[in-house]
PDB file of N, CA and C in Angstrom:
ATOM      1  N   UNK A   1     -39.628  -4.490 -30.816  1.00  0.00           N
ATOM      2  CA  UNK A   1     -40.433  -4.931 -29.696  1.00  0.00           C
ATOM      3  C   UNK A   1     -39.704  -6.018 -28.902  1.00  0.00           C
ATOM      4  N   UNK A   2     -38.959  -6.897 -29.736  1.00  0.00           N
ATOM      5  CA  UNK A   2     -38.259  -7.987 -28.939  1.00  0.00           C
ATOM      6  C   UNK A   2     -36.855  -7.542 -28.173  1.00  0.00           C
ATOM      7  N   UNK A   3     -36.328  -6.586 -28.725  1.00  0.00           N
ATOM      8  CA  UNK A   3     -35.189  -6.013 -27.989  1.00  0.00           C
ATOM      9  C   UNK A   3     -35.563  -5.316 -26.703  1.00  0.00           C
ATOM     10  N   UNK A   4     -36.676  -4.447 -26.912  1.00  0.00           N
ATOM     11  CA  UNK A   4     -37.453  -3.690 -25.440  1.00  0.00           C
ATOM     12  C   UNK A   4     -37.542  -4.761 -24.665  1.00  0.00           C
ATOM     13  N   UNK A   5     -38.542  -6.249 -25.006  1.00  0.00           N
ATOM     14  CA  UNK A   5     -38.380  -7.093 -23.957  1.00  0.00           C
ATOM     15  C   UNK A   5     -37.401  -7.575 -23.785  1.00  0.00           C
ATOM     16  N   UNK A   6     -36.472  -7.873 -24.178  1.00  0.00           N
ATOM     17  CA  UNK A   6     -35.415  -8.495 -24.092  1.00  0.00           C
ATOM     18  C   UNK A   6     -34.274  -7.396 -22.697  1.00  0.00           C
ATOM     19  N   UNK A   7     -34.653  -6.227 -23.086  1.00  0.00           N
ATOM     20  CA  UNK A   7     -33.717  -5.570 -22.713  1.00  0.00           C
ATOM     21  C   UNK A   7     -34.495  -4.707 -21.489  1.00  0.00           C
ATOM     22  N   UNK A   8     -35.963  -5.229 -20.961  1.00  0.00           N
ATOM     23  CA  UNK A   8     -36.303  -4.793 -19.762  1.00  0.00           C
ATOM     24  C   UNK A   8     -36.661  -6.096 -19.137  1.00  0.00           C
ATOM     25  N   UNK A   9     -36.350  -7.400 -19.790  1.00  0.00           N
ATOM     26  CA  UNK A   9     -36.011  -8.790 -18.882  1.00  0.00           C
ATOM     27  C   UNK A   9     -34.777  -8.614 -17.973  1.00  0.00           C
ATOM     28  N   UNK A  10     -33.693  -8.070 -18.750  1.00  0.00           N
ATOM     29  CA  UNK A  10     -31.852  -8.542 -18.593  1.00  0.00           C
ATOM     30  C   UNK A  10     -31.917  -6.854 -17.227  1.00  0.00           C
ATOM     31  N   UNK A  11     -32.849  -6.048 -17.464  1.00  0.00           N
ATOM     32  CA  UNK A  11     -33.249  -5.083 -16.498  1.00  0.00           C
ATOM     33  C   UNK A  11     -33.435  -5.841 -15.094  1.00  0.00           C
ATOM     34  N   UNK A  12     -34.717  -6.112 -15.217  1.00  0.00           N
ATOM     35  CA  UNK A  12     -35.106  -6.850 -13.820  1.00  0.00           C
ATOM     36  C   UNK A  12     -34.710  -8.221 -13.594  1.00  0.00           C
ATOM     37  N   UNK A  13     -33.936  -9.056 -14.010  1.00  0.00           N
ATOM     38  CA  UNK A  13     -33.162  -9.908 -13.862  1.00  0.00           C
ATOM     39  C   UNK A  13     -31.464  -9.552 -13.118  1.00  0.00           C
ATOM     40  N   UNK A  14     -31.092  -8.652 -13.588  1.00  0.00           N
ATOM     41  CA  UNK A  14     -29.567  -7.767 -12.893  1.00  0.00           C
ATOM     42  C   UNK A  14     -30.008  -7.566 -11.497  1.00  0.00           C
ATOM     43  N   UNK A  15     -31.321  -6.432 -11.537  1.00  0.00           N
ATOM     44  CA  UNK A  15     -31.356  -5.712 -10.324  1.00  0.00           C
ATOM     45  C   UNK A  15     -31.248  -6.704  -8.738  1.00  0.00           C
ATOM     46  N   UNK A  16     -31.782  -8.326  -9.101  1.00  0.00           N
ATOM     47  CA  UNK A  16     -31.094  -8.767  -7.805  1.00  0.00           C
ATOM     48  C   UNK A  16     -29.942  -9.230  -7.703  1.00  0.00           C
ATOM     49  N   UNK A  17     -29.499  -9.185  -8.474  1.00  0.00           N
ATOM     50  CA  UNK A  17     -27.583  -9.357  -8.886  1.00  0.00           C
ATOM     51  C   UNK A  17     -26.821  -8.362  -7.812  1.00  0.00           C
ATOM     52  N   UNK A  18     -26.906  -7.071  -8.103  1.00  0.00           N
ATOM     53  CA  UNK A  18     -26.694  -6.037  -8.087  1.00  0.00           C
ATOM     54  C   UNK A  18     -27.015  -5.497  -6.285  1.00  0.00           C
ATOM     55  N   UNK A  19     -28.060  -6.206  -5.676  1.00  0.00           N
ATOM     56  CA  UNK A  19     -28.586  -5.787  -5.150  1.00  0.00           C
ATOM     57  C   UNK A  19     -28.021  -6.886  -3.997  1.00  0.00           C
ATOM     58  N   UNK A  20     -27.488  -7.901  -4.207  1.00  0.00           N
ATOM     59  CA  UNK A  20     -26.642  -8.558  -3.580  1.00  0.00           C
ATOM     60  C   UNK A  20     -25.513  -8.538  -3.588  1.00  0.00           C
ATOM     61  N   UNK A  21     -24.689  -8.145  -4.835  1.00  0.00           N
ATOM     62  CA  UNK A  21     -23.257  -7.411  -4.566  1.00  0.00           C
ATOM     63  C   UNK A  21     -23.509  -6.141  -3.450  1.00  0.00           C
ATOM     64  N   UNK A  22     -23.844  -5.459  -3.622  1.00  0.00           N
ATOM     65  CA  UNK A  22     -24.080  -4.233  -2.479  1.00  0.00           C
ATOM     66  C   UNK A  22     -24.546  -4.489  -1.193  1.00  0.00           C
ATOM     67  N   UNK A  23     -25.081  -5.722  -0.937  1.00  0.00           N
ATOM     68  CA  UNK A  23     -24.905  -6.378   0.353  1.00  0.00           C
ATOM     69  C   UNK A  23     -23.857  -6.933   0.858  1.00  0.00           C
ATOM     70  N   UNK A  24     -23.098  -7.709  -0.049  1.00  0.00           N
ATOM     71  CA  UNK A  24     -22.491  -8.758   0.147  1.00  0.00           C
ATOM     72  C   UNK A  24     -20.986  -7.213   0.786  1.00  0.00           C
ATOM     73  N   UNK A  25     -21.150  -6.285  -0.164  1.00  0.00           N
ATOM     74  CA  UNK A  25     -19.817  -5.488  -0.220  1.00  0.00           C
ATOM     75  C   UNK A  25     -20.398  -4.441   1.322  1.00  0.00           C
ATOM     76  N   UNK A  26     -21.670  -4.166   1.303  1.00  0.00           N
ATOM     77  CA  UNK A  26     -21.913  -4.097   2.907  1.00  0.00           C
ATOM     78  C   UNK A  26     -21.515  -4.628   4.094  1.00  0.00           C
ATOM     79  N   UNK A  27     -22.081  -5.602   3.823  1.00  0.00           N
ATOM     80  CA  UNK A  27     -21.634  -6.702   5.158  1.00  0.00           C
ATOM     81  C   UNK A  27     -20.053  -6.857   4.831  1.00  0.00           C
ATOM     82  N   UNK A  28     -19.136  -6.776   3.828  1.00  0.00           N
ATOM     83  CA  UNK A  28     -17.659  -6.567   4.125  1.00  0.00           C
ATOM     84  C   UNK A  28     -17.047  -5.806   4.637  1.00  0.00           C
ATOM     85  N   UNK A  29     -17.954  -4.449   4.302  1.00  0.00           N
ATOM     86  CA  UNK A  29     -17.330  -2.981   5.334  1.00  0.00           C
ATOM     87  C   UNK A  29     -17.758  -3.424   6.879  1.00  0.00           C
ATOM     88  N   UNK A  30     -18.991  -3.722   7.216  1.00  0.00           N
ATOM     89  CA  UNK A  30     -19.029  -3.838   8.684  1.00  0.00           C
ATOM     90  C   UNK A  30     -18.339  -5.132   9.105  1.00  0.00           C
ATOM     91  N   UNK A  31     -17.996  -5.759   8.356  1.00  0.00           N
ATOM     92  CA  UNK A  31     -17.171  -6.504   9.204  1.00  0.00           C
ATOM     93  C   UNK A  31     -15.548  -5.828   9.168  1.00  0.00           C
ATOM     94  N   UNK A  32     -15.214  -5.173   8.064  1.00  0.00           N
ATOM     95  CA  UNK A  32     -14.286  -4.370   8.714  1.00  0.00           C
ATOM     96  C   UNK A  32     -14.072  -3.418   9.843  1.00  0.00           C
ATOM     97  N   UNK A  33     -15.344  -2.711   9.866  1.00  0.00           N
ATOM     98  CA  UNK A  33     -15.336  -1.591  10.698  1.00  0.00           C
ATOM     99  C   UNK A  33     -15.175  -2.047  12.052  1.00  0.00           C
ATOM    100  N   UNK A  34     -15.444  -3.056  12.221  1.00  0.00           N
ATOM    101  CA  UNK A  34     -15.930  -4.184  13.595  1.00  0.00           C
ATOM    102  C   UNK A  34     -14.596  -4.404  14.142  1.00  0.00           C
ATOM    103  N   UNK A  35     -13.883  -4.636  13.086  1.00  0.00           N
ATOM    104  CA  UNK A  35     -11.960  -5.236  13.426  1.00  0.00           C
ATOM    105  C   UNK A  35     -11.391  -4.114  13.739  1.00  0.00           C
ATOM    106  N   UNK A  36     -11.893  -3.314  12.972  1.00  0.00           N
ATOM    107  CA  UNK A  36     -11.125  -1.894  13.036  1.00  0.00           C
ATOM    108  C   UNK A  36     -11.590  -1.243  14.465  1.00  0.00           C
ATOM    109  N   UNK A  37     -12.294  -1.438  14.877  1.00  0.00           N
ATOM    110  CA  UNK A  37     -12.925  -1.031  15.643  1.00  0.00           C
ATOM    111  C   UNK A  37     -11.983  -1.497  17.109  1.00  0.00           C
ATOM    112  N   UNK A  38     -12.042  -3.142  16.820  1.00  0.00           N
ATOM    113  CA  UNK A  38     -11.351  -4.423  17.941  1.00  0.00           C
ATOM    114  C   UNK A  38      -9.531  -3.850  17.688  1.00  0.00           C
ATOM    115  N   UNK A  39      -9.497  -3.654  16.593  1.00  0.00           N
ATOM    116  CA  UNK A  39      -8.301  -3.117  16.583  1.00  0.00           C
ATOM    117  C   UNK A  39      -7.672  -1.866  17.886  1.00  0.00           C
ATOM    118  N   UNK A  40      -8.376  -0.806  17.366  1.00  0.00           N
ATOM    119  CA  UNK A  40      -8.443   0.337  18.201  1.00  0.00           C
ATOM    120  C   UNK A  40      -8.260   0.018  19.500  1.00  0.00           C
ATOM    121  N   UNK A  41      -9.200  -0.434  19.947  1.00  0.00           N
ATOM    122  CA  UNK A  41      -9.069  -1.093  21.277  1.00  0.00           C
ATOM    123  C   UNK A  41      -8.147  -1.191  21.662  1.00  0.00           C
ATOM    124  N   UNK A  42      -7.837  -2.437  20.866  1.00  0.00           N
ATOM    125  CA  UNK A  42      -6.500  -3.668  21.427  1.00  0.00           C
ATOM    126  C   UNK A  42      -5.600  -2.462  21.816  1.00  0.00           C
ATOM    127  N   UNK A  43      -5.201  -1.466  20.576  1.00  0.00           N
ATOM    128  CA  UNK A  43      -4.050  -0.445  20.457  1.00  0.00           C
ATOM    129  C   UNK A  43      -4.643   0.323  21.862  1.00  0.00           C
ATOM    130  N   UNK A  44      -5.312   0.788  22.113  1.00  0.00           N
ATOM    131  CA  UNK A  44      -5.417   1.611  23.506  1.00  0.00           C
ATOM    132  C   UNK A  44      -5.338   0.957  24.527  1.00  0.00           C
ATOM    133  N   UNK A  45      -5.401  -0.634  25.319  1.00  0.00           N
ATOM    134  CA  UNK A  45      -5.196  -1.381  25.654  1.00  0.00           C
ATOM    135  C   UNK A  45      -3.440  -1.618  26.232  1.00  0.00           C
ATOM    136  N   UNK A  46      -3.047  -2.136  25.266  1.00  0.00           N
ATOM    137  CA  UNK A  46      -1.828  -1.701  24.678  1.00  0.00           C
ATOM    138  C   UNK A  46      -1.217  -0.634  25.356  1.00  0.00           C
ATOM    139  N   UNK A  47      -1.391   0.308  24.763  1.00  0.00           N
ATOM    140  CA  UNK A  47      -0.542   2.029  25.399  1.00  0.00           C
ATOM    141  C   UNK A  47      -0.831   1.661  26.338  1.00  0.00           C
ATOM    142  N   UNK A  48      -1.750   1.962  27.206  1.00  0.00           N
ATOM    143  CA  UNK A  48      -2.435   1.830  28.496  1.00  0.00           C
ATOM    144  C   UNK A  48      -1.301   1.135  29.669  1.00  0.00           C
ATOM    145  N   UNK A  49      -1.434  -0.065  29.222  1.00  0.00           N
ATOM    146  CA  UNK A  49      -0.124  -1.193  29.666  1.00  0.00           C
ATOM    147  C   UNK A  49       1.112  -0.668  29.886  1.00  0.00           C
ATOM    148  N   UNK A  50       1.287  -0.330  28.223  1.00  0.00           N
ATOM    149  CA  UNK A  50       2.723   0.183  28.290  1.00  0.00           C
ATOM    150  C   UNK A  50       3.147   1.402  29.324  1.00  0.00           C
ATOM    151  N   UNK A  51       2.016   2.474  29.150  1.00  0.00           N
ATOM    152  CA  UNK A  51       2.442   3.223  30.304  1.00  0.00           C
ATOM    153  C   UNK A  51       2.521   3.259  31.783  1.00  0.00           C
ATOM    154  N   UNK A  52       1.598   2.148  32.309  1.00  0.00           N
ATOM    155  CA  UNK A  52       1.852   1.430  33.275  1.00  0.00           C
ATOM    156  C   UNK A  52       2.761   1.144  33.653  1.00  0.00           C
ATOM    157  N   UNK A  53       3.446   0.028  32.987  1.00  0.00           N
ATOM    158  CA  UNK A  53       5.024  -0.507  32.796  1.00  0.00           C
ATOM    159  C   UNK A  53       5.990   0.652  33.373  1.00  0.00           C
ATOM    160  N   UNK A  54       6.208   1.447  32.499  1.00  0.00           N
ATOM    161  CA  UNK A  54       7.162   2.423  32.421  1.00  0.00           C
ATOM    162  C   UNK A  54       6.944   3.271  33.549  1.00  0.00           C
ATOM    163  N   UNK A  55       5.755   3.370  34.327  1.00  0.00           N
ATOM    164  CA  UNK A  55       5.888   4.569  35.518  1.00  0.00           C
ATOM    165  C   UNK A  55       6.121   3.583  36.554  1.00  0.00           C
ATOM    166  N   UNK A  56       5.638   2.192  36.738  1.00  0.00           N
ATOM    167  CA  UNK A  56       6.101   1.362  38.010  1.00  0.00           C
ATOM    168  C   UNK A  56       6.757   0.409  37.654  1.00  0.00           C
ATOM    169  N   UNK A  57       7.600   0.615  36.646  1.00  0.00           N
ATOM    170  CA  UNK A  57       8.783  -0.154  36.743  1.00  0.00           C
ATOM    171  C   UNK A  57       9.097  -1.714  36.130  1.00  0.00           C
ATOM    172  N   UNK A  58       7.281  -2.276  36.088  1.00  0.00           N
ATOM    173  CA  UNK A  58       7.353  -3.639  35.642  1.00  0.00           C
ATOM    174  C   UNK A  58       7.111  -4.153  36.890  1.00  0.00           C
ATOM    175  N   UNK A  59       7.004  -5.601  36.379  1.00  0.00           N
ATOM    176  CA  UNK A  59       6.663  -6.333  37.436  1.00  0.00           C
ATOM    177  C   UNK A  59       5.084  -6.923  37.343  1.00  0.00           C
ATOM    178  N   UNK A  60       4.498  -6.555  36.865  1.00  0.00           N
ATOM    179  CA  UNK A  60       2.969  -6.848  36.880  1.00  0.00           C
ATOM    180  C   UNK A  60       3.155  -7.757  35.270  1.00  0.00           C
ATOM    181  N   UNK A  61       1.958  -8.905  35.642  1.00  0.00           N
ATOM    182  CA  UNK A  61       1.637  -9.817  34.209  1.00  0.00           C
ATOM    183  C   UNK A  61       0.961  -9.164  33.700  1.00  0.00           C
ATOM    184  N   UNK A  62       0.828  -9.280  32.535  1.00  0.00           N
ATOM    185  CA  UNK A  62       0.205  -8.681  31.032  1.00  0.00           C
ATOM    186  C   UNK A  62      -0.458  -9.397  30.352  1.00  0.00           C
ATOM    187  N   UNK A  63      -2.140  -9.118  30.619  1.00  0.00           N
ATOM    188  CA  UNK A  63      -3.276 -10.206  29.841  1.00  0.00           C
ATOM    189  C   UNK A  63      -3.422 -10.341  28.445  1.00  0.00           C
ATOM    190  N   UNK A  64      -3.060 -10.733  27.455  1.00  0.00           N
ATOM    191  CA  UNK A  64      -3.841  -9.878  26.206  1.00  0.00           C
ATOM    192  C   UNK A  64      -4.868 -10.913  26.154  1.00  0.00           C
ATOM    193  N   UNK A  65      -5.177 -10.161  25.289  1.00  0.00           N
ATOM    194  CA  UNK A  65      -6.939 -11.049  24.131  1.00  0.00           C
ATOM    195  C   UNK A  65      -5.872 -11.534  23.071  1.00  0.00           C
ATOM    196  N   UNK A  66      -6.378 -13.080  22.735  1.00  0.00           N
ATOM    197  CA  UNK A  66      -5.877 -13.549  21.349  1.00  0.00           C
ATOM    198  C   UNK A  66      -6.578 -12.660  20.202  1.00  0.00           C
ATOM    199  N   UNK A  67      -5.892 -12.790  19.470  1.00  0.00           N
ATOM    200  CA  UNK A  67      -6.193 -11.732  17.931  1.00  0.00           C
ATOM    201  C   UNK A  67      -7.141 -12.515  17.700  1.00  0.00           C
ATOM    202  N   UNK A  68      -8.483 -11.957  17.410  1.00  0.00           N
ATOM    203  CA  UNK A  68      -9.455 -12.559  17.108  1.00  0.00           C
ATOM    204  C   UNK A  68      -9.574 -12.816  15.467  1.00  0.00           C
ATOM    205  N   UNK A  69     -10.186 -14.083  14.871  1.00  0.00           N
ATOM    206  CA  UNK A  69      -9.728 -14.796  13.597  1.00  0.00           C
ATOM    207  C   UNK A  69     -10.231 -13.900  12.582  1.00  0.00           C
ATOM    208  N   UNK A  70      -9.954 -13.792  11.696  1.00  0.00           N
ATOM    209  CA  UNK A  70     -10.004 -13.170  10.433  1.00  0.00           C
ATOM    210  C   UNK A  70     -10.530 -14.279   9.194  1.00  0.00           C
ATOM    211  N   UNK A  71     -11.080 -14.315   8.690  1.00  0.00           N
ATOM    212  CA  UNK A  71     -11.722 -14.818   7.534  1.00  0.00           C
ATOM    213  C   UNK A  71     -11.827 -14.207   6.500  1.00  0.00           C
ATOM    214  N   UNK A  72     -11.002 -14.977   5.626  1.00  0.00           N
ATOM    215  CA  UNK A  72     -10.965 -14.021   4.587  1.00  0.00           C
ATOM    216  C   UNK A  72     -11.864 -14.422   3.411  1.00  0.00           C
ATOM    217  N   UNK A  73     -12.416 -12.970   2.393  1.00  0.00           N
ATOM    218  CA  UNK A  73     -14.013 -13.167   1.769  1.00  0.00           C
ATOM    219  C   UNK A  73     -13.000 -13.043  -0.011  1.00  0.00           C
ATOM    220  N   UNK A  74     -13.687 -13.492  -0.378  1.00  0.00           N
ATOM    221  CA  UNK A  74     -13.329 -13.458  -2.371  1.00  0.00           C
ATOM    222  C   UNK A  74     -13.927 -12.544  -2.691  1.00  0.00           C
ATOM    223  N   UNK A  75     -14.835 -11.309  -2.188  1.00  0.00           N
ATOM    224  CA  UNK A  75     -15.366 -10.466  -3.058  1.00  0.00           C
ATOM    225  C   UNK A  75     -14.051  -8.987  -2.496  1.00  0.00           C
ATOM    226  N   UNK A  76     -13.900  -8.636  -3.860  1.00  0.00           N
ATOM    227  CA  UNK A  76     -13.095  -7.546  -3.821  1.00  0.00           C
ATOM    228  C   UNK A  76     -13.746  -6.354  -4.229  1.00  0.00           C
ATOM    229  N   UNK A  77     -13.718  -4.827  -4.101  1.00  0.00           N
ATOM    230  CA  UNK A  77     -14.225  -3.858  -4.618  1.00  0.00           C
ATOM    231  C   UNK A  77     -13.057  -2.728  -5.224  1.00  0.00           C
ATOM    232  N   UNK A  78     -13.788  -1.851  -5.648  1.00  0.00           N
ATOM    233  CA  UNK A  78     -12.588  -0.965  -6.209  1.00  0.00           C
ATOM    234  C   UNK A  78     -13.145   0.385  -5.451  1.00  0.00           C
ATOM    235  N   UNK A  79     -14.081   0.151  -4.605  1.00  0.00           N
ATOM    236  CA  UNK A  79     -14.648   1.420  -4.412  1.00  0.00           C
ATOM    237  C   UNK A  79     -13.083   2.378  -3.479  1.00  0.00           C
ATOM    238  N   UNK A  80     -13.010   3.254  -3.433  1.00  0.00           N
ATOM    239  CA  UNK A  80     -12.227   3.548  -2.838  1.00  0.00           C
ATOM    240  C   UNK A  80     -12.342   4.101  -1.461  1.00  0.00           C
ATOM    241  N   UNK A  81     -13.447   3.845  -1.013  1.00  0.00           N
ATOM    242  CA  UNK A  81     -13.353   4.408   0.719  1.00  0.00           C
ATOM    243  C   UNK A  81     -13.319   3.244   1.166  1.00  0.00           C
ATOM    244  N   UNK A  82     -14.024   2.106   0.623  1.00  0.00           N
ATOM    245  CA  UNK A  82     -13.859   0.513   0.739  1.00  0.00           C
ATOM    246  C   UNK A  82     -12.192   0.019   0.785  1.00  0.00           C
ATOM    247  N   UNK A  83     -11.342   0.510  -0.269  1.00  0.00           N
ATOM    248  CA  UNK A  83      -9.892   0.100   0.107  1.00  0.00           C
ATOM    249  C   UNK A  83      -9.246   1.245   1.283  1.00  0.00           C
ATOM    250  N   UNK A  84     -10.196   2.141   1.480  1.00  0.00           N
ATOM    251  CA  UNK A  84      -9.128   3.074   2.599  1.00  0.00           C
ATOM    252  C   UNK A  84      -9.275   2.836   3.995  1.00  0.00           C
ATOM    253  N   UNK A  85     -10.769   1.864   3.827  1.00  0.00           N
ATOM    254  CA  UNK A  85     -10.897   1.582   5.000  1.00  0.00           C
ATOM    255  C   UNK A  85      -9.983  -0.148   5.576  1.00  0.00           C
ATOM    256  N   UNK A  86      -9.848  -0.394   4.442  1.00  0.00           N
ATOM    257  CA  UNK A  86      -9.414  -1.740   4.483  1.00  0.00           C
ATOM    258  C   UNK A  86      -7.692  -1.506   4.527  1.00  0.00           C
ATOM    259  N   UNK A  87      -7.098  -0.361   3.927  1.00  0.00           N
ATOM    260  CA  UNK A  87      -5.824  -0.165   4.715  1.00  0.00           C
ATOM    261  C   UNK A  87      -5.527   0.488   5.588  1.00  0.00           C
ATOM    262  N   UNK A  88      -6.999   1.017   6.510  1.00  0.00           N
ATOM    263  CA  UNK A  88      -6.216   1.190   8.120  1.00  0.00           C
ATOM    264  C   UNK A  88      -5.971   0.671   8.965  1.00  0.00           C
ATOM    265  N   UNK A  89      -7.275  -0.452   8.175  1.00  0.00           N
ATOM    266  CA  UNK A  89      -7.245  -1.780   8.995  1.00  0.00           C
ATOM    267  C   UNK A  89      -6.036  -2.583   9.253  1.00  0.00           C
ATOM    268  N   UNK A  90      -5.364  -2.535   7.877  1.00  0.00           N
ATOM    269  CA  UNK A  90      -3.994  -3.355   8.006  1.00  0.00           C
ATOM    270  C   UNK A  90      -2.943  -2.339   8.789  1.00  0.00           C
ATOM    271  N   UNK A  91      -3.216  -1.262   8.585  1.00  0.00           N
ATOM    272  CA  UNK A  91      -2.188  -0.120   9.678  1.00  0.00           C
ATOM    273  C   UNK A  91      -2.359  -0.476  10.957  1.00  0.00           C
ATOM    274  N   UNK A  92      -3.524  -0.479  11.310  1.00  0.00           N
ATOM    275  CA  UNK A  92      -3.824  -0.600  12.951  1.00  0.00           C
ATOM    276  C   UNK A  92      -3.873  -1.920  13.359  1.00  0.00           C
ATOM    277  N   UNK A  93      -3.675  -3.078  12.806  1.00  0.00           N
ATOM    278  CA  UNK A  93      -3.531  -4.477  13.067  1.00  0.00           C
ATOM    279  C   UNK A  93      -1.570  -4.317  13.101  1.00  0.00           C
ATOM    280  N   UNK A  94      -0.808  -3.887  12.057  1.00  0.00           N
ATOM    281  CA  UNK A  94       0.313  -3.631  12.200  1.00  0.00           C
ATOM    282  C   UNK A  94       0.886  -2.605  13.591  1.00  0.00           C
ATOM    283  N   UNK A  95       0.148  -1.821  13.752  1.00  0.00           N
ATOM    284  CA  UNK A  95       0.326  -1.197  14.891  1.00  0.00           C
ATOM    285  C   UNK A  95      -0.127  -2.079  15.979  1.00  0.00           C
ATOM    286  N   UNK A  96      -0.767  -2.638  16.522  1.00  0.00           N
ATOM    287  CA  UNK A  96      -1.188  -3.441  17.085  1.00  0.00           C
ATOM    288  C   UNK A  96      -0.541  -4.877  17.501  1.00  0.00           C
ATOM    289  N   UNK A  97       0.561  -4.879  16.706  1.00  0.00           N
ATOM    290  CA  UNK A  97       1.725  -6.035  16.532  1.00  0.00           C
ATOM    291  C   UNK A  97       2.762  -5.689  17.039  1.00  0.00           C
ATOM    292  N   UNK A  98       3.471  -4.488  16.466  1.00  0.00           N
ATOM    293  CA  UNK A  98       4.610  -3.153  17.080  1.00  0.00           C
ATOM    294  C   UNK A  98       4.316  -3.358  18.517  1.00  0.00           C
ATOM    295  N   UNK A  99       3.098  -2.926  18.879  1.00  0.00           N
ATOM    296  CA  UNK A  99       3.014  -3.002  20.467  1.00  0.00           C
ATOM    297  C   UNK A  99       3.284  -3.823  21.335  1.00  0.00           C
ATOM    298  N   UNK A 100       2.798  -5.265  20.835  1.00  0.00           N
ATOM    299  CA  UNK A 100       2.818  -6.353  21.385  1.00  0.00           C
ATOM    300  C   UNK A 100       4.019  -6.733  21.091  1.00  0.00           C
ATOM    301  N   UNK A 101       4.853  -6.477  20.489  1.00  0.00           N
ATOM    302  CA  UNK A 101       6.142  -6.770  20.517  1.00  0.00           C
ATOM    303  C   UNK A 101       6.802  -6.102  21.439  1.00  0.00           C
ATOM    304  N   UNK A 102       6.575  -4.905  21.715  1.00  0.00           N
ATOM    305  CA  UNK A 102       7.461  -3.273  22.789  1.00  0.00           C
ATOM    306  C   UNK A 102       7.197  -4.195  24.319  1.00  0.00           C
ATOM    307  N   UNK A 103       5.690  -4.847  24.368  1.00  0.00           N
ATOM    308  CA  UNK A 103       5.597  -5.135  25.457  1.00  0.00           C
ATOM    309  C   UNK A 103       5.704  -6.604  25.654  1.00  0.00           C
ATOM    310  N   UNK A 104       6.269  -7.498  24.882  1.00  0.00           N
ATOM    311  CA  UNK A 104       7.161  -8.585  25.452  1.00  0.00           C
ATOM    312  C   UNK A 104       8.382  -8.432  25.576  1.00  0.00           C
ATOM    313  N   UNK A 105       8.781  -7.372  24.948  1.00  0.00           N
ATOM    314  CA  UNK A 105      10.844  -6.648  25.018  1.00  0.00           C
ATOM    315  C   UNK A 105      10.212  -5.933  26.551  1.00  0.00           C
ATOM    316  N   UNK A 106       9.335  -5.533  27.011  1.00  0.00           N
ATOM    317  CA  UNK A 106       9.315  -4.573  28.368  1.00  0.00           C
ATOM    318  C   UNK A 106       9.150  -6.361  29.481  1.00  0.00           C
ATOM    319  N   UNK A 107       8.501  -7.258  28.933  1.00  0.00           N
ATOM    320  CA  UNK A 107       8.209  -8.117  29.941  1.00  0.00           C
ATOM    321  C   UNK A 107       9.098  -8.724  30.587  1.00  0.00           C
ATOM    322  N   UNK A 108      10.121  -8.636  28.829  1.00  0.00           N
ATOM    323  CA  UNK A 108      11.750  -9.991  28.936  1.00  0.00           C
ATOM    324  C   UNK A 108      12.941  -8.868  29.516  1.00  0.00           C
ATOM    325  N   UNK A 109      12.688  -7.308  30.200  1.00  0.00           N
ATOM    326  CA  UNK A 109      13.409  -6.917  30.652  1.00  0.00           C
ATOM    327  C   UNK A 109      13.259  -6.719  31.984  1.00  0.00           C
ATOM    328  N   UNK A 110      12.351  -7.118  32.568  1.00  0.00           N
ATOM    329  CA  UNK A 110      11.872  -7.318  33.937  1.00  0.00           C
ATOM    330  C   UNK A 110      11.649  -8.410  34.677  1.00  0.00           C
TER     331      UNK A 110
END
């Protein structure tokens, strides 16, 4: 009898544990998806420019947006659409760098 209670206390005692990891690991995906998202952008942004550049020659200034800040969280997951989403993120922030580099080599040649 004391193990049943014992062991449908440590029950409903977890479930808001549990129930805040799965938030907490929520609200980490949308804040990825959000970057990933700002990412995208930036990268179409980006091309956009670049092809500009290249059909008239240069000559025009080039606005960007500062990289907006990143904060980084201590909760890690193992889920795995959770890390796949979290390394496109680092793909398309890396891509997103590539560019901005192509188009200060296009700025410093004009």
């Amino acid at each position: 009898m004391v193990a049943i209670a014992l062991t449908l206390l440590l029950t409903f005692l977890s479930a808001p544990l549990f129930a805040q990891t799965s938030s907490q690991i929520g609200s980490r995906v949308s804040r990825l998806e959000s970057e990933n998202t700002t990412l995208r952008s930036r990268v179409s942004r980006l091309e956009n420019t670049i092809s500009r550049l290249s059909q008239s020659g240069g000559g025009s200034q080039i606005q960007l947006d500062p990289a907006p800040e990143v904060t980084p969280s201590t909760l890690q997951s193992g889920d795995p659409m959770f890390d796949r989403l979290a390394t496109l993120v680092i793909e398309t922030k890396q891509q997103v760098l590539a560019l901005e580099e192509r188009v200060a080599a296009l700025e410093a040649q004009n």
